[in-house]
PDB file of N, CA and C in Angstrom:
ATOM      1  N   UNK A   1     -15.550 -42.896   6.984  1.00  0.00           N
ATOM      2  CA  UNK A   1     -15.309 -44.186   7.564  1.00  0.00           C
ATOM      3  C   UNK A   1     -13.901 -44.255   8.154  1.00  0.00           C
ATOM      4  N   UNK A   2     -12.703 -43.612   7.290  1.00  0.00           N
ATOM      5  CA  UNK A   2     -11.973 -43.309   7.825  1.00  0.00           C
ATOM      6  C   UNK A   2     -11.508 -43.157   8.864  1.00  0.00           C
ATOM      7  N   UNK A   3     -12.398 -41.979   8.779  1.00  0.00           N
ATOM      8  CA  UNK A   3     -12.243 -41.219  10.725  1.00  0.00           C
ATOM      9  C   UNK A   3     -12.805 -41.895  12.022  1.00  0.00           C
ATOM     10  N   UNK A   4     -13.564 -42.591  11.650  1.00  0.00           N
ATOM     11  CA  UNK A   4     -14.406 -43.651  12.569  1.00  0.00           C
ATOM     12  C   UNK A   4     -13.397 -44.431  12.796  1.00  0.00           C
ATOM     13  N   UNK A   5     -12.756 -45.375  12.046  1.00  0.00           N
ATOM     14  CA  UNK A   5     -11.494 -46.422  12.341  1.00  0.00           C
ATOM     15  C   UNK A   5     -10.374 -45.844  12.807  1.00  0.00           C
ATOM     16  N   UNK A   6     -10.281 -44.207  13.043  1.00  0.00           N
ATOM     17  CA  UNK A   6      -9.016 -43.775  13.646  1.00  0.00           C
ATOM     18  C   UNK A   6      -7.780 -43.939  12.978  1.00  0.00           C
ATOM     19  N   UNK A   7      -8.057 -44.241  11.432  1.00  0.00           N
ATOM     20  CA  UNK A   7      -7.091 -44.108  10.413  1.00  0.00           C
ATOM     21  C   UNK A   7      -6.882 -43.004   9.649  1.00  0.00           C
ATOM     22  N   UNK A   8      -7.829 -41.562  10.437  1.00  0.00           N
ATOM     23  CA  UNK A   8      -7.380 -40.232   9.962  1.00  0.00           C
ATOM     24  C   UNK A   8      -8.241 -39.536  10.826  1.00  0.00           C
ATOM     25  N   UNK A   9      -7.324 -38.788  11.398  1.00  0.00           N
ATOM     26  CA  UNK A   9      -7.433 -37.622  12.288  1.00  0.00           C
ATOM     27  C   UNK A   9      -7.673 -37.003  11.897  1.00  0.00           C
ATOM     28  N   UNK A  10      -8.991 -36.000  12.245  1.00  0.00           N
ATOM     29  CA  UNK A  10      -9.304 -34.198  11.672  1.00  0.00           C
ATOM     30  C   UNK A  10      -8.163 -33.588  12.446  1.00  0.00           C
ATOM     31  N   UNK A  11      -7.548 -32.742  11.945  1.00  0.00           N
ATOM     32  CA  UNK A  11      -6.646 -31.539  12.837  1.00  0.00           C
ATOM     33  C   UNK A  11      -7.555 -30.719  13.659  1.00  0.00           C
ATOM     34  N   UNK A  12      -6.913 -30.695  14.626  1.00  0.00           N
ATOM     35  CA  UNK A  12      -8.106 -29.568  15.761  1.00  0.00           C
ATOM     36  C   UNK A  12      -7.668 -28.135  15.171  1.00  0.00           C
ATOM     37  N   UNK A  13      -9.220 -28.098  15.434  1.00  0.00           N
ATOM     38  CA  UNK A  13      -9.660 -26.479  14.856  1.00  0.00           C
ATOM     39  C   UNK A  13     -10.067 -26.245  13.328  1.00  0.00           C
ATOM     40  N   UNK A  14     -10.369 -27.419  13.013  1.00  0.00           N
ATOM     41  CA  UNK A  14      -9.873 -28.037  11.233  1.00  0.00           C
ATOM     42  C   UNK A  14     -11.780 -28.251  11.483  1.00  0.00           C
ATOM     43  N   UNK A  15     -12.878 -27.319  10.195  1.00  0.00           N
ATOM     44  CA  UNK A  15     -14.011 -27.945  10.224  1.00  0.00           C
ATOM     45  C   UNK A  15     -14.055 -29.563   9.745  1.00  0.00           C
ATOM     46  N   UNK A  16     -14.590 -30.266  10.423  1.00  0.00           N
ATOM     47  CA  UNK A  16     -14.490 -31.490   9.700  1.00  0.00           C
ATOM     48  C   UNK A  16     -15.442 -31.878   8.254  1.00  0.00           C
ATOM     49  N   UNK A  17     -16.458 -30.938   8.279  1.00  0.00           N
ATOM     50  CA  UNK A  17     -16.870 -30.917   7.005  1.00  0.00           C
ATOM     51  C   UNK A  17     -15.566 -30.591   5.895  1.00  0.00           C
ATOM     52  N   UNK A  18     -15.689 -29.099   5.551  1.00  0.00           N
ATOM     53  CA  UNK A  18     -14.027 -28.600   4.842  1.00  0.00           C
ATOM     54  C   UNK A  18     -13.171 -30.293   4.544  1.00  0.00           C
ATOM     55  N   UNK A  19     -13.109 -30.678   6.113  1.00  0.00           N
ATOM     56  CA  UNK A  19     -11.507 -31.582   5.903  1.00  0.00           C
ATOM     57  C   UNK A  19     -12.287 -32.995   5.139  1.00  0.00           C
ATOM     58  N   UNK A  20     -13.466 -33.432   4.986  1.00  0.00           N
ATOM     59  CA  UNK A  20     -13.830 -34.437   4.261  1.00  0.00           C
ATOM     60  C   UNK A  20     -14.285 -34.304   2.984  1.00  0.00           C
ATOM     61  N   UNK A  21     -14.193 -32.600   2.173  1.00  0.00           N
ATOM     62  CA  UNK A  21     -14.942 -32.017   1.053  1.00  0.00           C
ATOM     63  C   UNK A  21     -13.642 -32.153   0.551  1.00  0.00           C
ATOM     64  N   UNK A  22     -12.489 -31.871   1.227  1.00  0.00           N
ATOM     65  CA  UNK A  22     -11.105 -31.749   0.714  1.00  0.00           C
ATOM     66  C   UNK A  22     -10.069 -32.941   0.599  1.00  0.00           C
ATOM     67  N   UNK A  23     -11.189 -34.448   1.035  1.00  0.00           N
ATOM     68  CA  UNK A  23     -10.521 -36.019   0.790  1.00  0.00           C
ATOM     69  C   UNK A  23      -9.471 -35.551   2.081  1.00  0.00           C
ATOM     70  N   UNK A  24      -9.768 -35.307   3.367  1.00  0.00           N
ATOM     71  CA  UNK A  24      -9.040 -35.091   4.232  1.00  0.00           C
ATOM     72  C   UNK A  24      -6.856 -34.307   4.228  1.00  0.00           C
ATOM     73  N   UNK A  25      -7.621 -33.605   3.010  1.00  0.00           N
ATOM     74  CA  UNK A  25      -6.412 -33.071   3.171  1.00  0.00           C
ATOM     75  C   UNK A  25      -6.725 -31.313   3.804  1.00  0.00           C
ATOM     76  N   UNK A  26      -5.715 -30.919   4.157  1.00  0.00           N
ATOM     77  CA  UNK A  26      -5.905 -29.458   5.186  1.00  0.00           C
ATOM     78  C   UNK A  26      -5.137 -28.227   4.406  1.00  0.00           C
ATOM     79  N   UNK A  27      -6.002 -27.694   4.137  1.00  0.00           N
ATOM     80  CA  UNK A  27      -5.650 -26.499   2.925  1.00  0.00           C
ATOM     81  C   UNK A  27      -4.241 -25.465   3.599  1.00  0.00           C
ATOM     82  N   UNK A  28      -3.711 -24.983   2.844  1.00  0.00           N
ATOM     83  CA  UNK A  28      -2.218 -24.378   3.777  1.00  0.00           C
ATOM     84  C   UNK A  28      -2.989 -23.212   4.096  1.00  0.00           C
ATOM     85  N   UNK A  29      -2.619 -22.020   4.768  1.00  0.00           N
ATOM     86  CA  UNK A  29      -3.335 -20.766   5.042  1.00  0.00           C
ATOM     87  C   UNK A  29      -2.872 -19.996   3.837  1.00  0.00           C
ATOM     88  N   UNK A  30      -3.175 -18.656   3.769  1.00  0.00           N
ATOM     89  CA  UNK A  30      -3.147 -17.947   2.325  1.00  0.00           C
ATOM     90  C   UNK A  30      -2.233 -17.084   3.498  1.00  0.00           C
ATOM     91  N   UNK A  31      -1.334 -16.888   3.131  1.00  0.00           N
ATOM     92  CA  UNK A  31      -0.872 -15.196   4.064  1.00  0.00           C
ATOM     93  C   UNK A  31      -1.352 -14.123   3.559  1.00  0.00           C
ATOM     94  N   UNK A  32      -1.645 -13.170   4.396  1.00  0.00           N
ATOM     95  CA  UNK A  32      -2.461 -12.489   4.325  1.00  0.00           C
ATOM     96  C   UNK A  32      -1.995 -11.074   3.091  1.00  0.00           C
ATOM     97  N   UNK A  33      -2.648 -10.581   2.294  1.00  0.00           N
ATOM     98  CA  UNK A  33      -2.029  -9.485   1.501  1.00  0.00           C
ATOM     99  C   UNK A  33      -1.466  -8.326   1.783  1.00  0.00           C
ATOM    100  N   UNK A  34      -0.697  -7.955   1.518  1.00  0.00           N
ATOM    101  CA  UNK A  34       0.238  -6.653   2.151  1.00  0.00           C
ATOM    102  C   UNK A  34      -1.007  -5.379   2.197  1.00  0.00           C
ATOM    103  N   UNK A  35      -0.608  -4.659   3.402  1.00  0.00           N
ATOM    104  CA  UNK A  35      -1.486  -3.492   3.573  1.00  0.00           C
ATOM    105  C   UNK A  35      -1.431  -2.950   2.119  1.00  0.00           C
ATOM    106  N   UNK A  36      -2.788  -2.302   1.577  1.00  0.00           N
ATOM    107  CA  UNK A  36      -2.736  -1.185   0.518  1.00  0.00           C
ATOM    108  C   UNK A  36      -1.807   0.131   0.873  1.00  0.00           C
ATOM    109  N   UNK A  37      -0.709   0.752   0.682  1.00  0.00           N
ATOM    110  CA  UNK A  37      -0.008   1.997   1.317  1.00  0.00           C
ATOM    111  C   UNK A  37      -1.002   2.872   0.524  1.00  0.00           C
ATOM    112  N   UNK A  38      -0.879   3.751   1.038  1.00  0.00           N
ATOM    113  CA  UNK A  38      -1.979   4.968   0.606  1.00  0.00           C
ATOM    114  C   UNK A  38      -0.469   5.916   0.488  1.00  0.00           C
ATOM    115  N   UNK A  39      -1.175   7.073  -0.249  1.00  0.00           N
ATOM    116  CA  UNK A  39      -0.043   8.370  -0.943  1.00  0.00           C
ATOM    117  C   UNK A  39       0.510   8.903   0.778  1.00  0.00           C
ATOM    118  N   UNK A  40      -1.047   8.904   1.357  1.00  0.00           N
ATOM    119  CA  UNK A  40      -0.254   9.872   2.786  1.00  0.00           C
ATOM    120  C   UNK A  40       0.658   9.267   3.801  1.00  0.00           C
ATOM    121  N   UNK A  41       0.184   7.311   3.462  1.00  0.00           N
ATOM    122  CA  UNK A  41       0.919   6.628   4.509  1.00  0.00           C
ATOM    123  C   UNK A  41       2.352   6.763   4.072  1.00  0.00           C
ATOM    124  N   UNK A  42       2.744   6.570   2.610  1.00  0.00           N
ATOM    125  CA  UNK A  42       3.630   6.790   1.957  1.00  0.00           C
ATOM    126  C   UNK A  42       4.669   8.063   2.608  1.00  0.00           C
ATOM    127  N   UNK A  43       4.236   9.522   2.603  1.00  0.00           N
ATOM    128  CA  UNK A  43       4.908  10.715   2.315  1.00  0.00           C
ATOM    129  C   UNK A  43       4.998  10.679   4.170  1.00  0.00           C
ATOM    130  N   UNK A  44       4.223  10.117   5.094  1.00  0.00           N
ATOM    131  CA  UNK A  44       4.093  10.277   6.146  1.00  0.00           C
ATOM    132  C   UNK A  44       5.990   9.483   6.496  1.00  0.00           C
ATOM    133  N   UNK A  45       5.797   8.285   6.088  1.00  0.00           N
ATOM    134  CA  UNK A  45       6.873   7.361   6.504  1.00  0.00           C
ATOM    135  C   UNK A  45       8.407   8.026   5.297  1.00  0.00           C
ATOM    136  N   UNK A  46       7.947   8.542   4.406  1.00  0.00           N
ATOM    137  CA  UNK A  46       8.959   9.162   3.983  1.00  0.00           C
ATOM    138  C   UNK A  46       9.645  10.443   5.152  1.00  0.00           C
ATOM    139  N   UNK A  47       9.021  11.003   4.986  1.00  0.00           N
ATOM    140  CA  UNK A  47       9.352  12.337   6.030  1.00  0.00           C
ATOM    141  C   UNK A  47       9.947  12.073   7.377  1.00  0.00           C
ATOM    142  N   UNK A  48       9.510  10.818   7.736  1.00  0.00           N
ATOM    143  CA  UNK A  48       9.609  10.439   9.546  1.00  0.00           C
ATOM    144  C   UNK A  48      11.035  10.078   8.978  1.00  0.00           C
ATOM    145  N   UNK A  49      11.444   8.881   7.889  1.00  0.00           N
ATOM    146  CA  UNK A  49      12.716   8.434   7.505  1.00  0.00           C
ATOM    147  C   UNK A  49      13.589   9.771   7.382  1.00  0.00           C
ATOM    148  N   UNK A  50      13.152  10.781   6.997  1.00  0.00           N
ATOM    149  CA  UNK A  50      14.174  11.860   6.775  1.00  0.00           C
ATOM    150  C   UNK A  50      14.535  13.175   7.741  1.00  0.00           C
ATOM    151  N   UNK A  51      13.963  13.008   8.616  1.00  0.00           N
ATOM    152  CA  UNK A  51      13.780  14.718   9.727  1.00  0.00           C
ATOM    153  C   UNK A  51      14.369  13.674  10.527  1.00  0.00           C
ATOM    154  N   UNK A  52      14.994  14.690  11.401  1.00  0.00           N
ATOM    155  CA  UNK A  52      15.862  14.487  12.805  1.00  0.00           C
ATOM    156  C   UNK A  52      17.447  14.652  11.983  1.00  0.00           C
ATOM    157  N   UNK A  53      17.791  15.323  11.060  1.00  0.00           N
ATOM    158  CA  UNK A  53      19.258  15.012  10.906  1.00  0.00           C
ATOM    159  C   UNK A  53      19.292  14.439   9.445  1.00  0.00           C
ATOM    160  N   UNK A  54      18.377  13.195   8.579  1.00  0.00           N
ATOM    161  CA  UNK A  54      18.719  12.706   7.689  1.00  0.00           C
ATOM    162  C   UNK A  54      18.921  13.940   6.106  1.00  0.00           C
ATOM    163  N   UNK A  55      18.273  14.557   6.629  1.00  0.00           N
ATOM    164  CA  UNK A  55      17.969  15.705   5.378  1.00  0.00           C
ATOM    165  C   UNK A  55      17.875  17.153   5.724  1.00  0.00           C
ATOM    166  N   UNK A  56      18.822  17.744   5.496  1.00  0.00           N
ATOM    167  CA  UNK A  56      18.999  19.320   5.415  1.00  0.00           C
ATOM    168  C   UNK A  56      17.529  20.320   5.745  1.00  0.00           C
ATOM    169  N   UNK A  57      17.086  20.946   6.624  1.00  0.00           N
ATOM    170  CA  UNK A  57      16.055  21.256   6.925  1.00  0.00           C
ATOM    171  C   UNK A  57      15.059  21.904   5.386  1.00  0.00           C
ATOM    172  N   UNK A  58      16.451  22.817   4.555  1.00  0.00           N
ATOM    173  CA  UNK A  58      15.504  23.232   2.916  1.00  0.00           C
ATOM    174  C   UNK A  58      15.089  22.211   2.473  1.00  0.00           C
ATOM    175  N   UNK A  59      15.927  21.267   2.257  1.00  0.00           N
ATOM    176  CA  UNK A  59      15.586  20.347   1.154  1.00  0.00           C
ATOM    177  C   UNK A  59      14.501  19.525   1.803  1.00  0.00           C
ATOM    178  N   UNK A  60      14.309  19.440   3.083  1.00  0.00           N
ATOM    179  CA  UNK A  60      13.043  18.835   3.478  1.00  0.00           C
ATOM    180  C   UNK A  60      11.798  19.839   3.391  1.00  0.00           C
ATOM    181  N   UNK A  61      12.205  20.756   3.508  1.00  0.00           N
ATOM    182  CA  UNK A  61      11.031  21.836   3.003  1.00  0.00           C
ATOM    183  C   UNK A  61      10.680  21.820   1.976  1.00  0.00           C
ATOM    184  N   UNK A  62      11.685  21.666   0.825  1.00  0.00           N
ATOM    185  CA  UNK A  62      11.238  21.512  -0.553  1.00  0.00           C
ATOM    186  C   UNK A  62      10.602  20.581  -0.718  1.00  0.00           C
ATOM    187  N   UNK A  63      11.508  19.435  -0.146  1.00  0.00           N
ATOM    188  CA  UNK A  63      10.441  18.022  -0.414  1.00  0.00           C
ATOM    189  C   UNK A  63       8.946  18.011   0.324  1.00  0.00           C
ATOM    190  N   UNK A  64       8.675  18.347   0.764  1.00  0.00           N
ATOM    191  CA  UNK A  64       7.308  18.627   1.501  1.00  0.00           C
ATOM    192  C   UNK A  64       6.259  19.549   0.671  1.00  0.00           C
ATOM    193  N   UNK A  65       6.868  20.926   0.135  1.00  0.00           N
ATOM    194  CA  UNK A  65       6.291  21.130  -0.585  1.00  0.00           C
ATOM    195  C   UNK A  65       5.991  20.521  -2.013  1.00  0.00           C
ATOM    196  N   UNK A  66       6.634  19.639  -2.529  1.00  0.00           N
ATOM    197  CA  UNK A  66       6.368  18.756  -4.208  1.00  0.00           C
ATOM    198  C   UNK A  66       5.268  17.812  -3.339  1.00  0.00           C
ATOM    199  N   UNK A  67       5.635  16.984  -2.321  1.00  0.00           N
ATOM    200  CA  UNK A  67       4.196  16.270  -1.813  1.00  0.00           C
ATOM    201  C   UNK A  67       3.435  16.498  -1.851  1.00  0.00           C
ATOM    202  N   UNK A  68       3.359  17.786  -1.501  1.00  0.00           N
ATOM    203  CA  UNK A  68       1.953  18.317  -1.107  1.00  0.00           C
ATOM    204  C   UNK A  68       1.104  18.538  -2.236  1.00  0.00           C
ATOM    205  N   UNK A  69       1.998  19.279  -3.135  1.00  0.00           N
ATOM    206  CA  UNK A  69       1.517  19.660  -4.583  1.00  0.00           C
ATOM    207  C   UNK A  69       0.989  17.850  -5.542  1.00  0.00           C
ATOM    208  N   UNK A  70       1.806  16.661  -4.994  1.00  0.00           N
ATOM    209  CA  UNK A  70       1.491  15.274  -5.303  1.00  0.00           C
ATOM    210  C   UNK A  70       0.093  14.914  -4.678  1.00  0.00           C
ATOM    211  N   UNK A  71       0.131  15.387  -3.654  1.00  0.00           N
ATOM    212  CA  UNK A  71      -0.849  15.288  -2.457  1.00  0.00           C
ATOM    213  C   UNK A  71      -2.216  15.656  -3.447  1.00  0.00           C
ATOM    214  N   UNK A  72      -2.500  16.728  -3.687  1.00  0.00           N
ATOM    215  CA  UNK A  72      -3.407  17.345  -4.662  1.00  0.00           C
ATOM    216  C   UNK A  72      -3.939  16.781  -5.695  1.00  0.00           C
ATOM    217  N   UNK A  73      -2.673  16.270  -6.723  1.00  0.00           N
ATOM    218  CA  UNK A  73      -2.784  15.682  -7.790  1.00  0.00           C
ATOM    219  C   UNK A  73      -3.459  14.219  -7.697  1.00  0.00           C
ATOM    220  N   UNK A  74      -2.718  13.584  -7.130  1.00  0.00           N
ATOM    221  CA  UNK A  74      -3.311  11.917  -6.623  1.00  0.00           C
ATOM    222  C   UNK A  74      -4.721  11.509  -5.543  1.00  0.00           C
ATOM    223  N   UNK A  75      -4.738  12.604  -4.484  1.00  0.00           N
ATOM    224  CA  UNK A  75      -5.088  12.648  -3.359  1.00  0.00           C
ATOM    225  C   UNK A  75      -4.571  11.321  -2.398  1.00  0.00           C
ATOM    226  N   UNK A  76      -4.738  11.980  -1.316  1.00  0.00           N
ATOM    227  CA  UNK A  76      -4.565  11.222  -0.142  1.00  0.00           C
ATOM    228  C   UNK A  76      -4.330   9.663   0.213  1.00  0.00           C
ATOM    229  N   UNK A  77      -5.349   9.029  -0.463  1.00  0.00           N
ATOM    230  CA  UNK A  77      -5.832   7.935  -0.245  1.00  0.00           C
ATOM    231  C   UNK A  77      -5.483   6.959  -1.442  1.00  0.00           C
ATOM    232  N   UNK A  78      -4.610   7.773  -2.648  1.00  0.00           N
ATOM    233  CA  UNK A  78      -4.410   7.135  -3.508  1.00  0.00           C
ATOM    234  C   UNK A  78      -3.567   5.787  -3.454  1.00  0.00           C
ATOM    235  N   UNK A  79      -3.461   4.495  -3.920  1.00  0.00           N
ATOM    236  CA  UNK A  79      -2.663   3.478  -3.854  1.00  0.00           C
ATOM    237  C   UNK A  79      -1.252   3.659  -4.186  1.00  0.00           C
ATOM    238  N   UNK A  80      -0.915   3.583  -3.273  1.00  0.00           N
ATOM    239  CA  UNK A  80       0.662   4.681  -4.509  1.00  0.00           C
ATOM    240  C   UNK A  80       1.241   3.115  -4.844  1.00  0.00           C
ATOM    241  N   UNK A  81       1.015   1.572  -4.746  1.00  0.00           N
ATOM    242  CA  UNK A  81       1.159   0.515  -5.363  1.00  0.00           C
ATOM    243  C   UNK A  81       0.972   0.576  -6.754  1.00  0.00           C
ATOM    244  N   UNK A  82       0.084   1.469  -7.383  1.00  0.00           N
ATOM    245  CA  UNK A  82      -0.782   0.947  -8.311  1.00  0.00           C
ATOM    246  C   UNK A  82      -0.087   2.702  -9.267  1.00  0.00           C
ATOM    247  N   UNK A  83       0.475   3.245  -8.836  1.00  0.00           N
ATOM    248  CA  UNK A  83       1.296   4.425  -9.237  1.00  0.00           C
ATOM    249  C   UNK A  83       1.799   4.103 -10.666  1.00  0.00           C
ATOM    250  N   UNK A  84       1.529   4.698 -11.799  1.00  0.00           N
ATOM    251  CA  UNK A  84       1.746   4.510 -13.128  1.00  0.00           C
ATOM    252  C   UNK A  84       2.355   5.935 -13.957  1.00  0.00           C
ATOM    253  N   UNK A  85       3.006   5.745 -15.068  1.00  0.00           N
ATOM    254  CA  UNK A  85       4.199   6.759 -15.433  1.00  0.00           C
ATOM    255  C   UNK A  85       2.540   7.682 -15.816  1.00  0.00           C
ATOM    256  N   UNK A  86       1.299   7.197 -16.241  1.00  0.00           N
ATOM    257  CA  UNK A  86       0.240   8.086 -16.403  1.00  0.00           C
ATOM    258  C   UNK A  86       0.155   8.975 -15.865  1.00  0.00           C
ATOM    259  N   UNK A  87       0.358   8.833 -14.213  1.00  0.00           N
ATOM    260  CA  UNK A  87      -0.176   9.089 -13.334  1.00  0.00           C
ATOM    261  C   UNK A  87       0.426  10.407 -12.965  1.00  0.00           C
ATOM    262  N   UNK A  88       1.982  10.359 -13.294  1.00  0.00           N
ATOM    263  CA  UNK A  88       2.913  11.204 -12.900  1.00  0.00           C
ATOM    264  C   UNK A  88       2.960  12.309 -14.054  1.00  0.00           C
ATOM    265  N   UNK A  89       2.427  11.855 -15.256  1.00  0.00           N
ATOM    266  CA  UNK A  89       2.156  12.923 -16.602  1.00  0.00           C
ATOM    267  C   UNK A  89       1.174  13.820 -16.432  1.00  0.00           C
ATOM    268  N   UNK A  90      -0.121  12.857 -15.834  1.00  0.00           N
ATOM    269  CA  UNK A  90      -1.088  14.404 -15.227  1.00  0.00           C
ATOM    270  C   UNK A  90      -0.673  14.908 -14.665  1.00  0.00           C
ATOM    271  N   UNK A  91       0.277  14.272 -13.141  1.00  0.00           N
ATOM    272  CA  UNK A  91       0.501  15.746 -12.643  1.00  0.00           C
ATOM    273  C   UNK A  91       1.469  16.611 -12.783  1.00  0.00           C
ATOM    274  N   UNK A  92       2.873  16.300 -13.567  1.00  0.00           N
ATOM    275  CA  UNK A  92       3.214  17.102 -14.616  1.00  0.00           C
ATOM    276  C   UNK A  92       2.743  17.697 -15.018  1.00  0.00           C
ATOM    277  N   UNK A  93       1.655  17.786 -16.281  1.00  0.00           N
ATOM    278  CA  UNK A  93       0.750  18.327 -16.697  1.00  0.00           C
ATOM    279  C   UNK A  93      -0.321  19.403 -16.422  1.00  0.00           C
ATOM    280  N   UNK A  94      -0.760  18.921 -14.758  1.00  0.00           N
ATOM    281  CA  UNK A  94      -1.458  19.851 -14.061  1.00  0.00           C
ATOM    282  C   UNK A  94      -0.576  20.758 -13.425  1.00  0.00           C
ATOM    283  N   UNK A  95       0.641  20.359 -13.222  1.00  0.00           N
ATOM    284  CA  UNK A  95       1.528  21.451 -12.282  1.00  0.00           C
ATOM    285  C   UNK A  95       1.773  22.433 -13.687  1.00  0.00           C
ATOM    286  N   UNK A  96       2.174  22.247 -14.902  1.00  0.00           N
ATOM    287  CA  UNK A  96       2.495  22.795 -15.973  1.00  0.00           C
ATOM    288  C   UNK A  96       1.374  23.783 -15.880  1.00  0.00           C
ATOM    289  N   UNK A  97       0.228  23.848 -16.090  1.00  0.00           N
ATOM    290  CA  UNK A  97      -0.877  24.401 -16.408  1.00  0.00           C
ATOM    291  C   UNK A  97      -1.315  25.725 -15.544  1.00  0.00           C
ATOM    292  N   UNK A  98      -0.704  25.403 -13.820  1.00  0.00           N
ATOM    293  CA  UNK A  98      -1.148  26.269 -12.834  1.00  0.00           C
ATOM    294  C   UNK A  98       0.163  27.555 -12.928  1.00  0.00           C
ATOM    295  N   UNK A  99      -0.853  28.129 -12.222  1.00  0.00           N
ATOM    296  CA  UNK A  99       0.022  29.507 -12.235  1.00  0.00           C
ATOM    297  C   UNK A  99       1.143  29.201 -11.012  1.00  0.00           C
ATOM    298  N   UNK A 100       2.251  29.853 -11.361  1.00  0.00           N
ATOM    299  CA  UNK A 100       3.934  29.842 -10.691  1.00  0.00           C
ATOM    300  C   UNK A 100       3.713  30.617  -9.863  1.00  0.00           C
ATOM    301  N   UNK A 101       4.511  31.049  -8.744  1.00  0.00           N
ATOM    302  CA  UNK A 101       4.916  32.334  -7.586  1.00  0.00           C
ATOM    303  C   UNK A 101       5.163  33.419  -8.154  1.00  0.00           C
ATOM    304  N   UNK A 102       5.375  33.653  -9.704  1.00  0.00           N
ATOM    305  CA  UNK A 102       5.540  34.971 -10.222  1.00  0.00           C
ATOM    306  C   UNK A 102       4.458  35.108 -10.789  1.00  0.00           C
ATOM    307  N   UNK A 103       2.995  34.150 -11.132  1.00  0.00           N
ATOM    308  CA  UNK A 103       2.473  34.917 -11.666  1.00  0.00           C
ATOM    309  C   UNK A 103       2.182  34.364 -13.090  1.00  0.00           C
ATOM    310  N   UNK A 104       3.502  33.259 -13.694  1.00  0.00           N
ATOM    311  CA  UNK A 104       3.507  33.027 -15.086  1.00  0.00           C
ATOM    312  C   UNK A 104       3.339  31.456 -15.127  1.00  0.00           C
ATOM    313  N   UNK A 105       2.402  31.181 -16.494  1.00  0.00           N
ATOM    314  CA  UNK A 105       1.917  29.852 -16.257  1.00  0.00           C
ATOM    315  C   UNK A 105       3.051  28.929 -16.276  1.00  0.00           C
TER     316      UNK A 105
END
């Protein structure tokens, strides 16, 4: 009845059902949730931050190789949000277990 007497405006673009279920009030928007980063989006934007100059060409080699070996452990697609001290004990654990460059576990 309201809206009929021009004593409350629907907002345009506003369903007017919604805006009369809600006693004409207009819900705020939700912002939207941060992308999930995945392990590779992660090591990808790490690496880009560090080559050209930021990091010594070994030590970016090194670091590339522990990724990779992370890479394995977690896979790819893992949430690295959701990254737990667990998480980092398996692969501790699994790196412990595999055989070394010499040969010895």
């Amino acid at each position: 009845m309201r809206i009929e007497q021009k004593l409350l405006m629907v907002p345009t673009g506003v369903d007017i059902m919604t805006f009369v279920r809600n006693d004409g009030r207009v819900e705020e928007a939700a912002e939207p949730a941060p992308e999930a980063l995945t392990f590779a989006q992660f090591r990808d934007r790490y690496l880009a931050a560090h080559e050209g100059g930021g990091m010594e060409s070994d030590s970016l080699r090194t670091v590339r190789i522990h990724l990779k070996h992370l890479a394995t452990t977690l896979g790819e697609r893992f949430p690295i949000r959701s990254l737990a001290a667990s998480d980092l004990q398996g692969h501790i654990a699994r790196r412990a277990a595999a055989k070394g460059a010499g040969g010895v576990a």
